[in-house]
N, C-alpha and C. Protein backbone atom coordinates (compact mmCIF):
# COMPACT_ATOMS: atom_id res chain seq x y z
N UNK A 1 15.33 6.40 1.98
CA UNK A 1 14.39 5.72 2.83
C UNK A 1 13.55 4.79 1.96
N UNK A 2 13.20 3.58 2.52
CA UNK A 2 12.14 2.80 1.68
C UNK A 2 10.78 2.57 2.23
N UNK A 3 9.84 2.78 1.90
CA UNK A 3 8.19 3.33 2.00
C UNK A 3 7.96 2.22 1.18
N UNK A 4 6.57 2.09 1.86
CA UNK A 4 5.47 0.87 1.34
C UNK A 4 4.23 1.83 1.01
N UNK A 5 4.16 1.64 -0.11
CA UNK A 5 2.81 2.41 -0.23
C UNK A 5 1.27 2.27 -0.26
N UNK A 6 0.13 2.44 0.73
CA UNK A 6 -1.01 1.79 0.45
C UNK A 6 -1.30 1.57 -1.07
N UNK A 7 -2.45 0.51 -1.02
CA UNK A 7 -3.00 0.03 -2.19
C UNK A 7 -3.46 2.07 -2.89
N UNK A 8 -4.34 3.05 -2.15
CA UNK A 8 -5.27 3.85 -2.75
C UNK A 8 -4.08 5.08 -3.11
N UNK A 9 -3.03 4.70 -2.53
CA UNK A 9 -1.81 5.89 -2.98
C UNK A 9 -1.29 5.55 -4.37
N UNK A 10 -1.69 4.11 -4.49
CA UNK A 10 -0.75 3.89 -5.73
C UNK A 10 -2.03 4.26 -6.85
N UNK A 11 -3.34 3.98 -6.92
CA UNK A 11 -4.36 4.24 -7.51
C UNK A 11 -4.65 6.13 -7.95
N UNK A 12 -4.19 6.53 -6.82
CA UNK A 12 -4.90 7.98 -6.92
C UNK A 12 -3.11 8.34 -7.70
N UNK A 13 -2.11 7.68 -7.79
CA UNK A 13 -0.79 8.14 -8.42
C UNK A 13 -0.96 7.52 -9.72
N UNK A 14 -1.77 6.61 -10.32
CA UNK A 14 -1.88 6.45 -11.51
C UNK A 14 -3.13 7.24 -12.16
N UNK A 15 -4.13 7.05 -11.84
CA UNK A 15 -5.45 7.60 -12.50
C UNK A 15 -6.02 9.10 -11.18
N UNK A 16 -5.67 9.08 -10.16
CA UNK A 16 -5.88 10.65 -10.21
C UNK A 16 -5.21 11.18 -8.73
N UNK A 17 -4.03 11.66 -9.34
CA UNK A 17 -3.27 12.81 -8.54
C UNK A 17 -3.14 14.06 -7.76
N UNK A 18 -4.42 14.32 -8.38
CA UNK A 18 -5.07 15.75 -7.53
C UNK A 18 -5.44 14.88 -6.49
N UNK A 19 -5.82 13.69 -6.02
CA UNK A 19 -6.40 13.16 -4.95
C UNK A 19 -5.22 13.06 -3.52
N UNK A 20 -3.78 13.26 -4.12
CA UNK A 20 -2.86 13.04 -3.42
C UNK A 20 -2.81 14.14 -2.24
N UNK A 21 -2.18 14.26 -1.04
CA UNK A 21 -1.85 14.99 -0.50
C UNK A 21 -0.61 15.98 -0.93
N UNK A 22 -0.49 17.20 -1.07
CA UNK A 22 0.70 17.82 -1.16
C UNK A 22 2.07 17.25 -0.78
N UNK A 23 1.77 16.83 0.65
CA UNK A 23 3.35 16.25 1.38
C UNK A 23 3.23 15.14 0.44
N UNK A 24 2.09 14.01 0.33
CA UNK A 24 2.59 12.63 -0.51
C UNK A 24 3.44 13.11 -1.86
N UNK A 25 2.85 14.49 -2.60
CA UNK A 25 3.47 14.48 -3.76
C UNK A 25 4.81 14.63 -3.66
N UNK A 26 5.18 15.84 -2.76
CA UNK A 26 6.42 15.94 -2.11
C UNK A 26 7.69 15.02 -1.91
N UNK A 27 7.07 13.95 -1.34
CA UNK A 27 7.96 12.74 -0.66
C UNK A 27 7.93 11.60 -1.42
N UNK A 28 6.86 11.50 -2.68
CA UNK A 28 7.02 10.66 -4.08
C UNK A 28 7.78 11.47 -5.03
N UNK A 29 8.13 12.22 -5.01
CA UNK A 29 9.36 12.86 -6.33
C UNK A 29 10.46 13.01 -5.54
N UNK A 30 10.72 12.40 -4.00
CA UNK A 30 12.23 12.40 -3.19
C UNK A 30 12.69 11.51 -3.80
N UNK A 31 14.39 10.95 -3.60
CA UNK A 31 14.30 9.73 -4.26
C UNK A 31 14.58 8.94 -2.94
N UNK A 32 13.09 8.54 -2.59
CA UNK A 32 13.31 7.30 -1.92
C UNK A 32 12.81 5.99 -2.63
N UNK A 33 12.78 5.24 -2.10
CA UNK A 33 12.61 3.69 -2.85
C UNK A 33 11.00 3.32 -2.58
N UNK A 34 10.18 3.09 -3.39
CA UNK A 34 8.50 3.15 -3.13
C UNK A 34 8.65 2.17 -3.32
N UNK A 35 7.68 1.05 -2.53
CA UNK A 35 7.60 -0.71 -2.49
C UNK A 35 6.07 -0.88 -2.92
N UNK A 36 5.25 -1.40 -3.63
CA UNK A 36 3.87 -1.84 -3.86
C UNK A 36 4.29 -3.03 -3.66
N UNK A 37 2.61 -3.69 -2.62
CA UNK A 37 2.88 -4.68 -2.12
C UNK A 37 1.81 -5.84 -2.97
N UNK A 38 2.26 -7.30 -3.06
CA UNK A 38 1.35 -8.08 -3.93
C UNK A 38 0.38 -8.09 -2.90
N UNK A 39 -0.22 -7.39 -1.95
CA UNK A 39 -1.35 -7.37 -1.87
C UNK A 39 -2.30 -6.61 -2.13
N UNK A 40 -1.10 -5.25 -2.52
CA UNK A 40 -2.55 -4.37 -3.17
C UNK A 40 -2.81 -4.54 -4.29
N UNK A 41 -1.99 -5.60 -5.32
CA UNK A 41 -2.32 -5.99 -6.76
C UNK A 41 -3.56 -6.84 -6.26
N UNK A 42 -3.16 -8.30 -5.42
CA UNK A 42 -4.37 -8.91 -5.16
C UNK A 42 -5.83 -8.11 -4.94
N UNK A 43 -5.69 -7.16 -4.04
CA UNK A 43 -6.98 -6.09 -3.79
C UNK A 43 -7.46 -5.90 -4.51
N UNK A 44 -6.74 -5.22 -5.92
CA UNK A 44 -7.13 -4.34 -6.61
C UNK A 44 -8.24 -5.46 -7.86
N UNK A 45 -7.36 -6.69 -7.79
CA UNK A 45 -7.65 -7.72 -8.97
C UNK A 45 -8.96 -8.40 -8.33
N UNK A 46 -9.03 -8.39 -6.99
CA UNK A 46 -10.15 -9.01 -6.68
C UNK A 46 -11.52 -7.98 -6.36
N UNK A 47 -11.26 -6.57 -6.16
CA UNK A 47 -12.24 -5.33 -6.61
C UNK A 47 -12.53 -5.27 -8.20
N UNK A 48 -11.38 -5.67 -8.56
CA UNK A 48 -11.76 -5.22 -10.57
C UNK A 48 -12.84 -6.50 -10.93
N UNK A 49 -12.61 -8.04 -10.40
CA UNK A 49 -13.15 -8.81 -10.29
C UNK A 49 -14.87 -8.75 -9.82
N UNK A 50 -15.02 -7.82 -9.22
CA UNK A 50 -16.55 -8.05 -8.47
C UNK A 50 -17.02 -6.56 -8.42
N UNK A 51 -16.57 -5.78 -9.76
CA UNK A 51 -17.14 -4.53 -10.22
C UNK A 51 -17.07 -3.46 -9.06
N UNK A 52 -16.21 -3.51 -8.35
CA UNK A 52 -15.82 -2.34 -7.48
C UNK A 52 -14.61 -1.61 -8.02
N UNK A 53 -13.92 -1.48 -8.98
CA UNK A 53 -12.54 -0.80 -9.48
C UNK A 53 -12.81 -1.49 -10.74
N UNK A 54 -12.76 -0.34 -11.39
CA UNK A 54 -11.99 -0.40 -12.94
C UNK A 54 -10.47 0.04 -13.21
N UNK A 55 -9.89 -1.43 -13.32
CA UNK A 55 -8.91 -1.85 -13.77
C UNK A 55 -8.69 -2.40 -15.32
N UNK A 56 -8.18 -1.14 -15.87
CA UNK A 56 -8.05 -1.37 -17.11
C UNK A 56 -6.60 -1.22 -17.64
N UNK A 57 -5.78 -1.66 -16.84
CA UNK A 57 -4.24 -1.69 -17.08
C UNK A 57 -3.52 -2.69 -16.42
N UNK A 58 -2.13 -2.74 -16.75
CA UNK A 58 -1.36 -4.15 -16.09
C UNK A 58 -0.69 -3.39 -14.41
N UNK A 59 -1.42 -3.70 -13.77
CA UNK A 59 -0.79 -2.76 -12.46
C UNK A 59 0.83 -3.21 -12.24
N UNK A 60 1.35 -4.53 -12.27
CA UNK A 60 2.26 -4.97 -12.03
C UNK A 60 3.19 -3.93 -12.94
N UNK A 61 2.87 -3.71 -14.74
CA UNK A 61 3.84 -3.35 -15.46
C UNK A 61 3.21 -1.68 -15.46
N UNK A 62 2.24 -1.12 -14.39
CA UNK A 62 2.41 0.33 -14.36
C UNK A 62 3.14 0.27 -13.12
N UNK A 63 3.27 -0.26 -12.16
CA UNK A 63 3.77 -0.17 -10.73
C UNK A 63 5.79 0.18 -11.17
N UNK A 64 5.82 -0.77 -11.96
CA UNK A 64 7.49 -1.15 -12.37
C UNK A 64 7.77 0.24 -13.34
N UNK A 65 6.84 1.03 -14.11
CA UNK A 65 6.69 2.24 -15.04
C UNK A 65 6.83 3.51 -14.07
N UNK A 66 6.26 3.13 -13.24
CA UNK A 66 6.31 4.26 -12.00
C UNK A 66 7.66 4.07 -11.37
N UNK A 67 8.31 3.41 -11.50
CA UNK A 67 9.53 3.34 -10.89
C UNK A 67 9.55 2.78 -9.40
N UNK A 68 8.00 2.01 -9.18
CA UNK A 68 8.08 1.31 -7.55
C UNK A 68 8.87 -0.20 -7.91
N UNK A 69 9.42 -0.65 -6.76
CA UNK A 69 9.75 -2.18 -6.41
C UNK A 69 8.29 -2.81 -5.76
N UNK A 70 8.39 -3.93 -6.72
CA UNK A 70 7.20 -5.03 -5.83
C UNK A 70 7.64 -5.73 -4.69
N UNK A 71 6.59 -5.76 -3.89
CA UNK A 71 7.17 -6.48 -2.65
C UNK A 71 5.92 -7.76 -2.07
N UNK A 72 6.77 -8.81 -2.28
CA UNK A 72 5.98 -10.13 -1.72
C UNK A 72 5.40 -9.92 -0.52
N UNK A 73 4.27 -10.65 -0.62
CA UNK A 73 3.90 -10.69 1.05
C UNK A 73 4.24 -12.35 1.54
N UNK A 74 5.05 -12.24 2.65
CA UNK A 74 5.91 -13.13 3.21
C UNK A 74 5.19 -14.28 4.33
N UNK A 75 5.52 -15.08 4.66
CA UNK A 75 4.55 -16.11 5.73
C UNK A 75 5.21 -15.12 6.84
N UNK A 76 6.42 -14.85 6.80
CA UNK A 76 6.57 -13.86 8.25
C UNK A 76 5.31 -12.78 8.50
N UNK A 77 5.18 -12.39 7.22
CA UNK A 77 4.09 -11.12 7.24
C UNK A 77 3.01 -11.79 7.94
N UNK A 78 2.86 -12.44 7.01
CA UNK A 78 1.39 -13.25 7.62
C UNK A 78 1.23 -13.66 8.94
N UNK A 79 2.57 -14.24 9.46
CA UNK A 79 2.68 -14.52 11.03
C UNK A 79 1.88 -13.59 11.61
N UNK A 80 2.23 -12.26 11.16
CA UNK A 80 2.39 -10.89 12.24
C UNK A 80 1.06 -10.66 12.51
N UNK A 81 0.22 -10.91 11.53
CA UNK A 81 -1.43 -10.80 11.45
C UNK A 81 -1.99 -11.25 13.02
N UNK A 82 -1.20 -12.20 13.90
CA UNK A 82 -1.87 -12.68 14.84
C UNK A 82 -1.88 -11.37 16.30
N UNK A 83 -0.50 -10.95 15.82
CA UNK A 83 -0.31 -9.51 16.72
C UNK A 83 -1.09 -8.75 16.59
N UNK A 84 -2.01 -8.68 15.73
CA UNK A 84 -2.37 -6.99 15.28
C UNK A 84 -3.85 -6.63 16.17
N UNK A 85 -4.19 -5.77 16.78
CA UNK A 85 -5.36 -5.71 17.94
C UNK A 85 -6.39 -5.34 16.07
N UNK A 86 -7.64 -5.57 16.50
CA UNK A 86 -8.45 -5.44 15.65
C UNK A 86 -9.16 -4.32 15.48
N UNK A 87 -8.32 -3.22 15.05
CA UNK A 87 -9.00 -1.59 15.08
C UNK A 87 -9.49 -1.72 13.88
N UNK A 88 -8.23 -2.05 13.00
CA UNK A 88 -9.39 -2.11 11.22
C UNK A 88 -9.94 -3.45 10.80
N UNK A 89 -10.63 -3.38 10.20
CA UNK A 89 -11.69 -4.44 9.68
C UNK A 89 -11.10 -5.13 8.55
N UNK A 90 -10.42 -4.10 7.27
CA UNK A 90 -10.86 -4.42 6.08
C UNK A 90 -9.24 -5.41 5.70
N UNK A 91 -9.62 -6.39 6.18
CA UNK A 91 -8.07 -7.38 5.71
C UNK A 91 -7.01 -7.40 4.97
N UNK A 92 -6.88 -6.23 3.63
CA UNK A 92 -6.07 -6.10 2.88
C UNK A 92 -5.24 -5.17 3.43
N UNK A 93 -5.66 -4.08 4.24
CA UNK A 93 -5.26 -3.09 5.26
C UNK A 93 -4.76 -3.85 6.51
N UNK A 94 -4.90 -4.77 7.07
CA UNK A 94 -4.49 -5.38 8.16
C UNK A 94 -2.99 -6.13 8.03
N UNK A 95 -3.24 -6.42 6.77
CA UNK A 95 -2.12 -7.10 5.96
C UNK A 95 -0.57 -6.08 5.73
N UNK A 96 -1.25 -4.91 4.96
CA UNK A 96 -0.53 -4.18 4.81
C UNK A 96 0.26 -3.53 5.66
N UNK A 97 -0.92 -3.47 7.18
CA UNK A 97 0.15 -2.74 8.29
C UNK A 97 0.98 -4.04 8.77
N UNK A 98 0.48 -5.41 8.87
CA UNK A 98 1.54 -6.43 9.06
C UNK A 98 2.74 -6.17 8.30
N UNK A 99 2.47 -6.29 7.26
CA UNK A 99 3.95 -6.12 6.38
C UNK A 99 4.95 -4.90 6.27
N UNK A 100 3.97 -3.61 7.09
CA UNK A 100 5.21 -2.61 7.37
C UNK A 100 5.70 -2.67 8.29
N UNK A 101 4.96 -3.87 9.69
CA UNK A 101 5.87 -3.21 10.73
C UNK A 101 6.69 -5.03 10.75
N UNK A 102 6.65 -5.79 10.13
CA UNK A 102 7.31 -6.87 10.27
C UNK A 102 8.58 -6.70 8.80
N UNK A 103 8.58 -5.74 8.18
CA UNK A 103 9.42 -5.62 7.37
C UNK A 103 9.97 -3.98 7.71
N UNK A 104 9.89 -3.31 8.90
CA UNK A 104 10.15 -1.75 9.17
C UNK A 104 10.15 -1.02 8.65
N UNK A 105 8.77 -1.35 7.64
CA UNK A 105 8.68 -0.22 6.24
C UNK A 105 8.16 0.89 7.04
N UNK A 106 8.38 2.42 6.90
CA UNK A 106 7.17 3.08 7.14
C UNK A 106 6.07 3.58 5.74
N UNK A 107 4.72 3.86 6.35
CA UNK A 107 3.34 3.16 5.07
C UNK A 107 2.95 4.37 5.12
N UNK A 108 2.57 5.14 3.55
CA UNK A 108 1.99 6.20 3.21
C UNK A 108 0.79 5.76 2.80
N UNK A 109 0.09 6.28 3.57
CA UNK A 109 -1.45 6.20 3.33
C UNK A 109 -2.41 7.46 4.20
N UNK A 110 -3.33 7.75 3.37
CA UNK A 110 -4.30 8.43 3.85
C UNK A 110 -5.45 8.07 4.88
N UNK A 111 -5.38 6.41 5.09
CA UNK A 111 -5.86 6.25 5.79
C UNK A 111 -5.74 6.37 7.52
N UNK A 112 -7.38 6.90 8.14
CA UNK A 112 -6.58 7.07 9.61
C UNK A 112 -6.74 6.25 10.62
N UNK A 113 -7.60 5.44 10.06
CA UNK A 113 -7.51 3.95 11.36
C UNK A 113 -5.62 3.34 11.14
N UNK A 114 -5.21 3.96 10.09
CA UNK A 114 -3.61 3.26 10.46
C UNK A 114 -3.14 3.38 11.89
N UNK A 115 -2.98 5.04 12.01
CA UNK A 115 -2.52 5.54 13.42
C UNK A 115 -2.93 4.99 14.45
N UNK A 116 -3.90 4.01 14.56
CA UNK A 116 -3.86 3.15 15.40
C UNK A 116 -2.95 2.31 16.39
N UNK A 117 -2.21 1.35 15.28
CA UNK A 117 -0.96 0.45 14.98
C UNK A 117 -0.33 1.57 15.38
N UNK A 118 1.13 0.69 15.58
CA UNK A 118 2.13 1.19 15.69
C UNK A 118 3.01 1.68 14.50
N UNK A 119 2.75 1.45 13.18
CA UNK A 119 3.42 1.53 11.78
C UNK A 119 4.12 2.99 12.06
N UNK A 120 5.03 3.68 11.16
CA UNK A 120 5.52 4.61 11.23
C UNK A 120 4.71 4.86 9.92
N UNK A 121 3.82 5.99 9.77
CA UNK A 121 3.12 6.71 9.01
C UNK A 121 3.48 7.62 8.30
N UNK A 122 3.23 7.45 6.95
CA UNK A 122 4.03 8.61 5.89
C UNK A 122 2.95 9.79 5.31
């Protein structure tokens, strides 16, 4: 199966793992195919940028260390943004559920305004 993983799954899988859920740990040592998306690099670079995240590593070359595939965010993706009813606020998240359900990823995240959307939730 191939999974998109929120921006805070890939964070709490590099610098802290106890933060994970049991099932996430579970279903990250399956071998399915984990996708990080260039928008949670953008997120992360524009939080490390304005002192909200310390980013003190190359996420791109820990993402590829972890054994995830990067995944572009597409003008299709972006299309999809116009579909999306406005339950969440925070745009990098809005993005992200665009790009799972316009690419039929299903998205592991802890977050629960996802279940909103229609995404298939990991």
């Amino acid at each position: 199966m191939n999974i998109l993983i929120d921006t805070h799954i890939f964070i709490w899988l590099l610098k802290k793992p106890e933060k994970l859920e049991p099932r996430h740990i579970q279903i990250l040592k399956s071998p399915n195919v984990f996708f990080l998306s260039s928008i949670s690099i953008a997120e992360m670079m524009i939080k490390s940028s304005v002192g909200k995240l310390n980013v003190d590593y190359d996420p791109i070359d820990m993402a590829l260390k972890s054994g995830l595939k990067l995944l572009d965010f597409s003008a299709q993706d972006a299309n999809h943004l116009k579909k999306l009813p406005l339950y969440h606020k925070d745009p990098f998240d809005r993005m992200l559920i665009a790009q799972s359900l316009c690419q039929s990823l299903p998205i592991m995240t802890c977050d629960k305004i996802f279940k909103d959307y229609e995404c298939n939730l990991i």
